[in-house]
PDB file of N, CA and C in Angstrom:
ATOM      1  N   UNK A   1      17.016   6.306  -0.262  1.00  0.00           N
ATOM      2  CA  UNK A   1      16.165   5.532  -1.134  1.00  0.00           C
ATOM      3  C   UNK A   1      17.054   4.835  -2.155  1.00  0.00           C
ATOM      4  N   UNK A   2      16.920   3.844  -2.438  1.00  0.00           N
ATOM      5  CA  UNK A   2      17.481   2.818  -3.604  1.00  0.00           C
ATOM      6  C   UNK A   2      16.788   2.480  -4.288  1.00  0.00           C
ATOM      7  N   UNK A   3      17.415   2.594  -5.732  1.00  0.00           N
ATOM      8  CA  UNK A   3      17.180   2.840  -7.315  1.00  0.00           C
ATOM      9  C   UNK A   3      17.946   1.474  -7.902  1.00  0.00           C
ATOM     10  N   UNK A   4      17.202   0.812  -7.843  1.00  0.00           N
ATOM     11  CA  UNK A   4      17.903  -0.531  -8.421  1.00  0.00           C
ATOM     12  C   UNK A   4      17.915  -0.179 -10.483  1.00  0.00           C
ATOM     13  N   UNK A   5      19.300  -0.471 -11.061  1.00  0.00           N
ATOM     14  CA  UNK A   5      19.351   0.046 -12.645  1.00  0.00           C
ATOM     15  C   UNK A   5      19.368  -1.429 -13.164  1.00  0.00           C
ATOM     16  N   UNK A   6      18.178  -1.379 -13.944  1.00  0.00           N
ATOM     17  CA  UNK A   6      18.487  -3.054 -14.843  1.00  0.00           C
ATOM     18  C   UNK A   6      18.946  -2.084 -16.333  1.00  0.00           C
ATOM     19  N   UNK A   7      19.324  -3.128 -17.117  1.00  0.00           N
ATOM     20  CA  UNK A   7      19.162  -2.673 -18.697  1.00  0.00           C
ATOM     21  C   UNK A   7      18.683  -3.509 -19.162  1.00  0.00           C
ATOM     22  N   UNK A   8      17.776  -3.246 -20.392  1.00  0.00           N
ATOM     23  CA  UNK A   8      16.686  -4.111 -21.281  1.00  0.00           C
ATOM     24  C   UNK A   8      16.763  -3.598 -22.379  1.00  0.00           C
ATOM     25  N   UNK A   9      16.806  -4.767 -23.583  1.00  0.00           N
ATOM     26  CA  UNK A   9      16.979  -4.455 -24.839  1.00  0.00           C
ATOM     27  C   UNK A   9      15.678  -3.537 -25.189  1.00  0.00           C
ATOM     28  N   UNK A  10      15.344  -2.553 -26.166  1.00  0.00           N
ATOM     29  CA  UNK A  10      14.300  -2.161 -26.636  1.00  0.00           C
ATOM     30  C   UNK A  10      13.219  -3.045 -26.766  1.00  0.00           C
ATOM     31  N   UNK A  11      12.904  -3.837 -27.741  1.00  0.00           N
ATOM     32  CA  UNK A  11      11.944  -5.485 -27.713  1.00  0.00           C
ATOM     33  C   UNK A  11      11.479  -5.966 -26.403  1.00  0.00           C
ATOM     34  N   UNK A  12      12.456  -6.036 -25.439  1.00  0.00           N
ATOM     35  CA  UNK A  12      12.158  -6.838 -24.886  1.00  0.00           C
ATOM     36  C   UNK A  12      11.268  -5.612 -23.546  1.00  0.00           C
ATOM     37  N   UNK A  13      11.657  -3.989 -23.405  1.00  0.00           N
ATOM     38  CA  UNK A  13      10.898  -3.276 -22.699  1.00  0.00           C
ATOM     39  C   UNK A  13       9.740  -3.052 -23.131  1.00  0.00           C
ATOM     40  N   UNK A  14       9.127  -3.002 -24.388  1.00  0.00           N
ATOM     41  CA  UNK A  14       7.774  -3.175 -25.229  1.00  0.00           C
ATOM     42  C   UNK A  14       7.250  -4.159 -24.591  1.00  0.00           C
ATOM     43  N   UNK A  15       7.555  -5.839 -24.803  1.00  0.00           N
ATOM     44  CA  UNK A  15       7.109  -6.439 -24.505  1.00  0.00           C
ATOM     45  C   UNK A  15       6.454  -6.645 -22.745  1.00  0.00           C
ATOM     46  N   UNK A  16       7.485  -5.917 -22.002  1.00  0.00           N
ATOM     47  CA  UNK A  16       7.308  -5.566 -21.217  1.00  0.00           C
ATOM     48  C   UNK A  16       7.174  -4.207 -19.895  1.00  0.00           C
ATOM     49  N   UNK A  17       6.444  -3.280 -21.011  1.00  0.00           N
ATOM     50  CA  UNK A  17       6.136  -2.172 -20.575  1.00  0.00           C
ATOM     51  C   UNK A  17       5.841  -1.918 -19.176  1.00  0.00           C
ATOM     52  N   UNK A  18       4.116  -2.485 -19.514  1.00  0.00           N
ATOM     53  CA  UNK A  18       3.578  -2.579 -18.256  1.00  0.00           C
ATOM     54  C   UNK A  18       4.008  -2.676 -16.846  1.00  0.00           C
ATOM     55  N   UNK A  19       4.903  -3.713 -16.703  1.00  0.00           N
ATOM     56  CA  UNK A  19       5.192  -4.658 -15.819  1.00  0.00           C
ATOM     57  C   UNK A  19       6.554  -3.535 -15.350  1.00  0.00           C
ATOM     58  N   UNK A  20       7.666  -3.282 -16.655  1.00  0.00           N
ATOM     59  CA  UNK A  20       8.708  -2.042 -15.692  1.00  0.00           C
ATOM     60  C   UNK A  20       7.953  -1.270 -15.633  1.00  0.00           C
ATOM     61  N   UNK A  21       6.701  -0.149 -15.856  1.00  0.00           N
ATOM     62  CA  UNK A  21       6.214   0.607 -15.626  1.00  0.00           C
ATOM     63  C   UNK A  21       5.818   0.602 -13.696  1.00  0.00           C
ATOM     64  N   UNK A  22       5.051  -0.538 -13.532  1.00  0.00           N
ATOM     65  CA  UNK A  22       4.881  -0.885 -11.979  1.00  0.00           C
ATOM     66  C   UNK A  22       6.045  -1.147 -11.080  1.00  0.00           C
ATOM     67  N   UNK A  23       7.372  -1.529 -11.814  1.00  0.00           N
ATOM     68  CA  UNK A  23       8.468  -1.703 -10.942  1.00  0.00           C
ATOM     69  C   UNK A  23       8.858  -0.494 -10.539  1.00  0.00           C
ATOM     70  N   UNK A  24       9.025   0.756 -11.631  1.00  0.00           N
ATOM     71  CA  UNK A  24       9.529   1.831 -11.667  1.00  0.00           C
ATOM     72  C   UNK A  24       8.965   2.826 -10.184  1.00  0.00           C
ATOM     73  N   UNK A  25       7.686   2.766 -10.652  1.00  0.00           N
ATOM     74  CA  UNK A  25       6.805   3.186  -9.400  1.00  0.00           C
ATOM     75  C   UNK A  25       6.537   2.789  -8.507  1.00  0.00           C
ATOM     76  N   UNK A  26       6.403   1.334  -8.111  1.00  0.00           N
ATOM     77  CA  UNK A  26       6.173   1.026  -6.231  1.00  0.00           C
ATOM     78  C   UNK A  26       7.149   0.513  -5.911  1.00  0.00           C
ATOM     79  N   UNK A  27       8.683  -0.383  -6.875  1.00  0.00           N
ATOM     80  CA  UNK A  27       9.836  -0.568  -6.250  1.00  0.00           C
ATOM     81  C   UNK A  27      10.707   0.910  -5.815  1.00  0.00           C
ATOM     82  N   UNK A  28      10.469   1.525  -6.842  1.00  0.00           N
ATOM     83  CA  UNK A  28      11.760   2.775  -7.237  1.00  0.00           C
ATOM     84  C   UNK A  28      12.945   1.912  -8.164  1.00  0.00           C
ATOM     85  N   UNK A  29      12.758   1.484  -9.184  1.00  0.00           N
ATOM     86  CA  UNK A  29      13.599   0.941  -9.797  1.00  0.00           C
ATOM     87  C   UNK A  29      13.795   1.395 -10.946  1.00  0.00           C
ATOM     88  N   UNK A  30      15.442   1.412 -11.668  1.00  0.00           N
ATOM     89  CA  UNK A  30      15.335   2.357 -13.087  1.00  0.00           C
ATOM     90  C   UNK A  30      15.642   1.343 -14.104  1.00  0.00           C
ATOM     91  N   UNK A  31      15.099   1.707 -15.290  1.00  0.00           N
ATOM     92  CA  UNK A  31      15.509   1.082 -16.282  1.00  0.00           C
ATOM     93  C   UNK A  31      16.329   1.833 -17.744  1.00  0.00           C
ATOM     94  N   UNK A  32      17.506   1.063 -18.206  1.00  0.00           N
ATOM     95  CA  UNK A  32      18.035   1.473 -19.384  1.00  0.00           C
ATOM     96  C   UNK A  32      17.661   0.725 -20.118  1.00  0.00           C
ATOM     97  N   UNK A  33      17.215   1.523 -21.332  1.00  0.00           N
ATOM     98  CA  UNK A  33      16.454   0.540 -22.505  1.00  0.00           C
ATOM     99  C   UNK A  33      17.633   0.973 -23.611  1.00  0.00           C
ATOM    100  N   UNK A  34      17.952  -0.027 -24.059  1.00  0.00           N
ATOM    101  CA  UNK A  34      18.908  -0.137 -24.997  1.00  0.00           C
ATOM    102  C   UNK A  34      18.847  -0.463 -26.455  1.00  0.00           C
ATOM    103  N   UNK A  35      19.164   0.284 -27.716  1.00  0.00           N
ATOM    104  CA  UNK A  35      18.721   0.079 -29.353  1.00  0.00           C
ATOM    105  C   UNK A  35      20.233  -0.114 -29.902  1.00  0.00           C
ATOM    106  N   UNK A  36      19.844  -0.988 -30.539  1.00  0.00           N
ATOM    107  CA  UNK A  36      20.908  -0.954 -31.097  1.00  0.00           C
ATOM    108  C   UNK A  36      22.135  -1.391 -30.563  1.00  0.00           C
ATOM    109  N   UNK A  37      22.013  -1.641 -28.937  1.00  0.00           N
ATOM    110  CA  UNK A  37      23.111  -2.203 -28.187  1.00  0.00           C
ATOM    111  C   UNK A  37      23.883  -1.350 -27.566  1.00  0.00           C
ATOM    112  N   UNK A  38      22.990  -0.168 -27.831  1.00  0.00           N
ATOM    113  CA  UNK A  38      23.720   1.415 -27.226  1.00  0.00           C
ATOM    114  C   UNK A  38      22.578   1.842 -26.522  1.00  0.00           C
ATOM    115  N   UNK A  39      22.913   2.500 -25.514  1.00  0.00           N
ATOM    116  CA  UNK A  39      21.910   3.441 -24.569  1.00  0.00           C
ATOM    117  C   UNK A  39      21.075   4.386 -24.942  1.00  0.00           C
ATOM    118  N   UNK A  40      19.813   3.685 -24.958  1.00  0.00           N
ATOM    119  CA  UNK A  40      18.689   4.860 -25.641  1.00  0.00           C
ATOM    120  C   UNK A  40      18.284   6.223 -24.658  1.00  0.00           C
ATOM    121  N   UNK A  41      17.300   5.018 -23.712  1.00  0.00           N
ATOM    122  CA  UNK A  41      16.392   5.655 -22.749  1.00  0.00           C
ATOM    123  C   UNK A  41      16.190   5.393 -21.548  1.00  0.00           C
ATOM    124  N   UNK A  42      15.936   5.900 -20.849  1.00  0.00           N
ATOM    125  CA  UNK A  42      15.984   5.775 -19.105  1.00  0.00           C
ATOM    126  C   UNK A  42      14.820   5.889 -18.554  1.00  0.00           C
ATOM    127  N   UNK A  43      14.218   5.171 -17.884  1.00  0.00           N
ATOM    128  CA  UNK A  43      12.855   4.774 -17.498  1.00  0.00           C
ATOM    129  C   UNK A  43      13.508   5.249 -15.582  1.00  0.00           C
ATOM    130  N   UNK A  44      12.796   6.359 -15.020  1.00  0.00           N
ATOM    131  CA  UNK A  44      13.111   6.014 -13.753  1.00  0.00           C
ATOM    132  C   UNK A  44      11.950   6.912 -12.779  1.00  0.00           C
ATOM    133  N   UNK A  45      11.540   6.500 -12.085  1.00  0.00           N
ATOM    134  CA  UNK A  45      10.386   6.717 -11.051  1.00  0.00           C
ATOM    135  C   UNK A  45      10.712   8.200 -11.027  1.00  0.00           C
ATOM    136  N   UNK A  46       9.612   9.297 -11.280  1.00  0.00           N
ATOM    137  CA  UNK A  46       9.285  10.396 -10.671  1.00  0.00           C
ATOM    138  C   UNK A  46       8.986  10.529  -9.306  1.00  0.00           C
ATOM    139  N   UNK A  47       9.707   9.866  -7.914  1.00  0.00           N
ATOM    140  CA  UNK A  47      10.069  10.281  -6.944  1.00  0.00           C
ATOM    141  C   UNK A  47      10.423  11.837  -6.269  1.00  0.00           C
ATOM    142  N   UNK A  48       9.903  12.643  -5.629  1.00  0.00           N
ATOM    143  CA  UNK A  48      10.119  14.077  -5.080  1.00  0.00           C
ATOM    144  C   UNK A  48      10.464  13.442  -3.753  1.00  0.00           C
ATOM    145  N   UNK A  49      12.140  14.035  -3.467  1.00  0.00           N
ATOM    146  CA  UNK A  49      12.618  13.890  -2.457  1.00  0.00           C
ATOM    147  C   UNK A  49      11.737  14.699  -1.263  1.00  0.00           C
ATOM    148  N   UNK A  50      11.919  14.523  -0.134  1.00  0.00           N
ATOM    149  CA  UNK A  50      11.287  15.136   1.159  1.00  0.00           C
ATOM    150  C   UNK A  50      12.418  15.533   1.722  1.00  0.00           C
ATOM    151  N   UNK A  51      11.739  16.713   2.293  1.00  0.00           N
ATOM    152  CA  UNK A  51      12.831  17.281   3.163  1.00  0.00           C
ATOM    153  C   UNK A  51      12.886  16.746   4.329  1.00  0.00           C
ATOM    154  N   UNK A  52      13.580  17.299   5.349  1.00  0.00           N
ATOM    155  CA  UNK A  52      13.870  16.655   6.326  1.00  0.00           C
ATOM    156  C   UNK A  52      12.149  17.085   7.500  1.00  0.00           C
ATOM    157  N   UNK A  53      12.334  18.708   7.339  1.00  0.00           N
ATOM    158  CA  UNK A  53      11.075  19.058   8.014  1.00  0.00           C
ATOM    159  C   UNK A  53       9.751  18.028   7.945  1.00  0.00           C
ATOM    160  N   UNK A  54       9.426  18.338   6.491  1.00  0.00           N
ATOM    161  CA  UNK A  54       8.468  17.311   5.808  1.00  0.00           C
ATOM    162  C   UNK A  54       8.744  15.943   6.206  1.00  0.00           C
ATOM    163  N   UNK A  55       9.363  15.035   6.617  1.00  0.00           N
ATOM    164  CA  UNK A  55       9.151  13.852   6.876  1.00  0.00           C
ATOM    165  C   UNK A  55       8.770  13.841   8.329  1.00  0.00           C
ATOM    166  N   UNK A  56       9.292  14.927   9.000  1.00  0.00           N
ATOM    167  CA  UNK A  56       9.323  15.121  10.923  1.00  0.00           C
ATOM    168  C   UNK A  56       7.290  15.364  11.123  1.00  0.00           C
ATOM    169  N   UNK A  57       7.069  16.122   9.923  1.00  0.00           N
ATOM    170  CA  UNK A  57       5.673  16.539   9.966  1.00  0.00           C
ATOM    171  C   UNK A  57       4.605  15.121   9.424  1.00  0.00           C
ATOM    172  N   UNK A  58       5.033  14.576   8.834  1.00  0.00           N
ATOM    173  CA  UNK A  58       4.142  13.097   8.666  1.00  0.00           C
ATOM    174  C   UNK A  58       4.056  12.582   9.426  1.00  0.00           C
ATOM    175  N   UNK A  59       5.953  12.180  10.315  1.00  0.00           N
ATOM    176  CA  UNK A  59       5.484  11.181  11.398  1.00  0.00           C
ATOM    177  C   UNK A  59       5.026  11.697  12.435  1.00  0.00           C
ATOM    178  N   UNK A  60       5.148  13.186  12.849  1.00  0.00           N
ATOM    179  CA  UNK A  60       4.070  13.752  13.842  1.00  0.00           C
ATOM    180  C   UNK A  60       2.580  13.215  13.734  1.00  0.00           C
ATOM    181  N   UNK A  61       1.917  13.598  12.229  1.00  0.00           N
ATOM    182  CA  UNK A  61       0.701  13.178  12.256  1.00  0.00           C
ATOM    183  C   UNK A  61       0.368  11.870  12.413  1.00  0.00           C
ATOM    184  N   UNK A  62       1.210  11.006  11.880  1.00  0.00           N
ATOM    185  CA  UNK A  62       1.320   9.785  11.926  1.00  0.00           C
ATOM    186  C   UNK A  62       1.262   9.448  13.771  1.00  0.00           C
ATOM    187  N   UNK A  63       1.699   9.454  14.104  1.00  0.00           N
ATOM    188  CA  UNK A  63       2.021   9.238  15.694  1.00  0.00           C
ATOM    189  C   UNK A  63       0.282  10.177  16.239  1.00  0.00           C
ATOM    190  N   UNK A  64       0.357  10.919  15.837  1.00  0.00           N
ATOM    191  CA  UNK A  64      -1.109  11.758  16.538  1.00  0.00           C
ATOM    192  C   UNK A  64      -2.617  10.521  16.283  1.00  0.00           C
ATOM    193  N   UNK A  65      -2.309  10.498  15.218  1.00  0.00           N
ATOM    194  CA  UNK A  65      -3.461   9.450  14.292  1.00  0.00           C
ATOM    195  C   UNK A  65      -3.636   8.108  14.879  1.00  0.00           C
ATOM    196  N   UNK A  66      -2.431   7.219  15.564  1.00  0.00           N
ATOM    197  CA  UNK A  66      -2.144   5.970  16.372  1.00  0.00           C
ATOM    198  C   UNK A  66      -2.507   6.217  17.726  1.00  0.00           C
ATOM    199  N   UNK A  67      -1.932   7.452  18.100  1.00  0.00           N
ATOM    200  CA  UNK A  67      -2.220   7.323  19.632  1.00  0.00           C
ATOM    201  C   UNK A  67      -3.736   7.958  19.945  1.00  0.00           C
ATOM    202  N   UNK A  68      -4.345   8.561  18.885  1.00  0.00           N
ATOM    203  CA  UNK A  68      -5.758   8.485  18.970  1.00  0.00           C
ATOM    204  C   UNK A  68      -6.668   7.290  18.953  1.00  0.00           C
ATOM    205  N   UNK A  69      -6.154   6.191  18.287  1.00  0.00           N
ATOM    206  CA  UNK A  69      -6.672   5.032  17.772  1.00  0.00           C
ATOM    207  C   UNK A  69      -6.933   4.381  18.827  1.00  0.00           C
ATOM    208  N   UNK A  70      -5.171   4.598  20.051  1.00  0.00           N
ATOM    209  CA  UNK A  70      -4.902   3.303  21.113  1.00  0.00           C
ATOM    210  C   UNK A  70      -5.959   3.813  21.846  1.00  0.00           C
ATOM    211  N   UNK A  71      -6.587   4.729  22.028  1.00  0.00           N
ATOM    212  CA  UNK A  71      -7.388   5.813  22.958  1.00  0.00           C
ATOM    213  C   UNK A  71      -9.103   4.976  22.948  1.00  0.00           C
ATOM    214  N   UNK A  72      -8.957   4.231  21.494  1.00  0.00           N
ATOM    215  CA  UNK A  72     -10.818   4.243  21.614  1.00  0.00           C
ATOM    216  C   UNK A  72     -11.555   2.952  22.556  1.00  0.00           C
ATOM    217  N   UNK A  73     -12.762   3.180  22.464  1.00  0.00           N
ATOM    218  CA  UNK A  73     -12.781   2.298  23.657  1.00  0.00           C
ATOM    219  C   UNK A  73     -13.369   1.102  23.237  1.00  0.00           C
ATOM    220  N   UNK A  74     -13.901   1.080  21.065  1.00  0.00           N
ATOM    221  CA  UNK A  74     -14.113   0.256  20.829  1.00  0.00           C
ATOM    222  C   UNK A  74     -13.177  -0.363  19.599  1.00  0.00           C
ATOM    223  N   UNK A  75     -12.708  -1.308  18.830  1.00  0.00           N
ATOM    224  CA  UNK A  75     -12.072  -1.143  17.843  1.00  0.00           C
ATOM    225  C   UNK A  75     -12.592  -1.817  17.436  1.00  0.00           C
ATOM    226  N   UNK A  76     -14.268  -1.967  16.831  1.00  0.00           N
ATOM    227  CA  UNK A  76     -14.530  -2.323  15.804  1.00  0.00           C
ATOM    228  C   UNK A  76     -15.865  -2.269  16.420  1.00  0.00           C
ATOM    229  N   UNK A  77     -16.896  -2.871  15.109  1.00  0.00           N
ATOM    230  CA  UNK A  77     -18.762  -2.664  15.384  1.00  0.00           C
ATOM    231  C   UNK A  77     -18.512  -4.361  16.153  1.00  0.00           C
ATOM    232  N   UNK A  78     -17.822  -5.064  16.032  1.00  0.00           N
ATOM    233  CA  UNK A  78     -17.797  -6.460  16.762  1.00  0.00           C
ATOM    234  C   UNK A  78     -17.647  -6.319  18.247  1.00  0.00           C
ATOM    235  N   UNK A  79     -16.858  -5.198  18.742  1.00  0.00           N
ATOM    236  CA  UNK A  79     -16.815  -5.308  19.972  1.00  0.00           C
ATOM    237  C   UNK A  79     -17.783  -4.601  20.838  1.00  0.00           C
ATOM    238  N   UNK A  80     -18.716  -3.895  19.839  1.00  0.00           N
ATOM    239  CA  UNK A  80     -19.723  -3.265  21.126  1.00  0.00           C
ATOM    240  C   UNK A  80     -20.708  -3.947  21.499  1.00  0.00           C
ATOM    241  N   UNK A  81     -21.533  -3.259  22.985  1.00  0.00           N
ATOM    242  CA  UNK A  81     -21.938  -3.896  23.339  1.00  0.00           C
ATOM    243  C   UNK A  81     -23.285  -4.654  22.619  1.00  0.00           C
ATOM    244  N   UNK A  82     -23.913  -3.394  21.643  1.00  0.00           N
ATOM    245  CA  UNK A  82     -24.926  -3.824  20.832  1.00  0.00           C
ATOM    246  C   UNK A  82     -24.832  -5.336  19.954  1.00  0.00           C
ATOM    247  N   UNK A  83     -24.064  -4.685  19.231  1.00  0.00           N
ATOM    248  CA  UNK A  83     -23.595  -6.222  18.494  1.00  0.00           C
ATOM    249  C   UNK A  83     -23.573  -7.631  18.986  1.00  0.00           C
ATOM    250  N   UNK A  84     -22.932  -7.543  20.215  1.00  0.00           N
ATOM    251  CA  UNK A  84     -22.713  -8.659  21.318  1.00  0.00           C
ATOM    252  C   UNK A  84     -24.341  -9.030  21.883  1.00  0.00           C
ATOM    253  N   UNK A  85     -24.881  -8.040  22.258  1.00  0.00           N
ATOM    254  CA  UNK A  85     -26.311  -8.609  22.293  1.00  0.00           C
ATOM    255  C   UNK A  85     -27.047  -9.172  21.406  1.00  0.00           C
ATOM    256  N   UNK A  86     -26.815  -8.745  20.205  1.00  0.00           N
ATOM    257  CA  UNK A  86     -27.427  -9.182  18.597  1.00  0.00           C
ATOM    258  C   UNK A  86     -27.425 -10.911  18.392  1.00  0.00           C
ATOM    259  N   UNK A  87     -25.635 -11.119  18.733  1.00  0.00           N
ATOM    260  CA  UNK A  87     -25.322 -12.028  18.347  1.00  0.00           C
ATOM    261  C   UNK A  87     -26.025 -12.901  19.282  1.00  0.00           C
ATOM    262  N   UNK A  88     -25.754 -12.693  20.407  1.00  0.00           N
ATOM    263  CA  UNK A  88     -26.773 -13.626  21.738  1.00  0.00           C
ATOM    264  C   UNK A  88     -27.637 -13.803  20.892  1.00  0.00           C
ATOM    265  N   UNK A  89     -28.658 -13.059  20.910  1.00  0.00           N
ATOM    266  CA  UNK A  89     -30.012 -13.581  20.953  1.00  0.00           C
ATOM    267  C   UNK A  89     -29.894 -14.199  19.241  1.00  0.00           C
ATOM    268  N   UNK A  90     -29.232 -13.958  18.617  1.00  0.00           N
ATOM    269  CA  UNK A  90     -29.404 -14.774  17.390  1.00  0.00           C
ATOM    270  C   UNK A  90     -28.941 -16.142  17.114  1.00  0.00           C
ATOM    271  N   UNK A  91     -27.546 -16.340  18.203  1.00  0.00           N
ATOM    272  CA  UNK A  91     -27.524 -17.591  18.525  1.00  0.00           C
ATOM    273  C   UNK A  91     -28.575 -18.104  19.495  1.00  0.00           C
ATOM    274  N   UNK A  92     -28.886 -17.525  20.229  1.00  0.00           N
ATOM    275  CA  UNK A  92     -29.980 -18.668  21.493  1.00  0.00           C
ATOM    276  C   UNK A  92     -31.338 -19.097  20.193  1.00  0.00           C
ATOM    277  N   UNK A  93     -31.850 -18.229  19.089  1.00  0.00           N
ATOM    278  CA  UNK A  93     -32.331 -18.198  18.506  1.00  0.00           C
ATOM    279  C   UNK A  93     -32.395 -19.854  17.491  1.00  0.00           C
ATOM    280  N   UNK A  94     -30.982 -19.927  17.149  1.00  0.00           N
ATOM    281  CA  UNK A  94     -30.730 -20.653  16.554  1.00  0.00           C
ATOM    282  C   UNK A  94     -30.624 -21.846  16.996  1.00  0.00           C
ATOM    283  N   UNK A  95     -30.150 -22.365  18.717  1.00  0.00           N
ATOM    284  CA  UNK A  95     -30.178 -23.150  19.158  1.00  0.00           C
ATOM    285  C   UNK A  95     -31.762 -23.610  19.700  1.00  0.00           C
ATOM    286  N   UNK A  96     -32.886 -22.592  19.049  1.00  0.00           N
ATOM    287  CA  UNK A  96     -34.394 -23.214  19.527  1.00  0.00           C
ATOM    288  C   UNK A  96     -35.148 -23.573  17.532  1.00  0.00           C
ATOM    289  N   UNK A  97     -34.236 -23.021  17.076  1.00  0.00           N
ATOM    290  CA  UNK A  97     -34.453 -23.341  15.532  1.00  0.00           C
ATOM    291  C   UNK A  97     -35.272 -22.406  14.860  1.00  0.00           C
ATOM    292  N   UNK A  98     -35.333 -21.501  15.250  1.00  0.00           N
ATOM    293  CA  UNK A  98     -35.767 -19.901  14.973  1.00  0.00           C
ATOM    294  C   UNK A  98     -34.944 -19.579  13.990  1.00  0.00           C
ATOM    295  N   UNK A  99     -34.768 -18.722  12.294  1.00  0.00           N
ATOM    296  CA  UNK A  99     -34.146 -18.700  11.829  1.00  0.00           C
ATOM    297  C   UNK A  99     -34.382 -17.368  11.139  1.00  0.00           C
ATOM    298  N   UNK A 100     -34.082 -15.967  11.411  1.00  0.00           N
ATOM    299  CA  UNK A 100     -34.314 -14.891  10.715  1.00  0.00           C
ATOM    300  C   UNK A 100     -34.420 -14.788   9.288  1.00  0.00           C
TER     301      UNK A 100
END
């Protein structure tokens, strides 16, 4: 994982809290906030490393969860057959000027 380190004057991390706050957390990026022109504080994502097991066990489920998916026989309420009849008759409907 990579931890990109900016430094930012104090002022200018206030002003922009928010904004390193969201970098910190969905980039993984750290920040040194600096007073005085000296190194205050360190802003850096509470990240918990994974072990090796633990990552083997996600993409298991992960992989279980997909190849259940490739399995179905519909992938979505658009492709069944109900729907497909719906739509018929609501277009033939429309082409006699019938309008629900």
């Amino acid at each position: 994982m990579y931890i990109m380190n900016t430094t930012l004057s104090a002022t200018e991390a206030r002003n922009r809290f928010f904004e390193l706050l969201d970098r910190a957390i969905y980039r993984n990026e750290e920040f040194t906030i600096e007073k005085g022109g000296k190194p205050a504080v360190k802003i850096t994502p509470a990240v918990t490393k994974r072990s090796p097991k633990e990552i083997a066990k996600i993409l298991a489920e992960f992989r279980k969860t997909f190849s259940k998916a490739a399995k179905r026989k519909y992938w979505s309420v658009l492709d069944t057959p109900a729907f497909k009849k719906r739509e018929r008759k609501y277009r033939e409907n429309l082409r006699k000027g019938i309008v629900d």
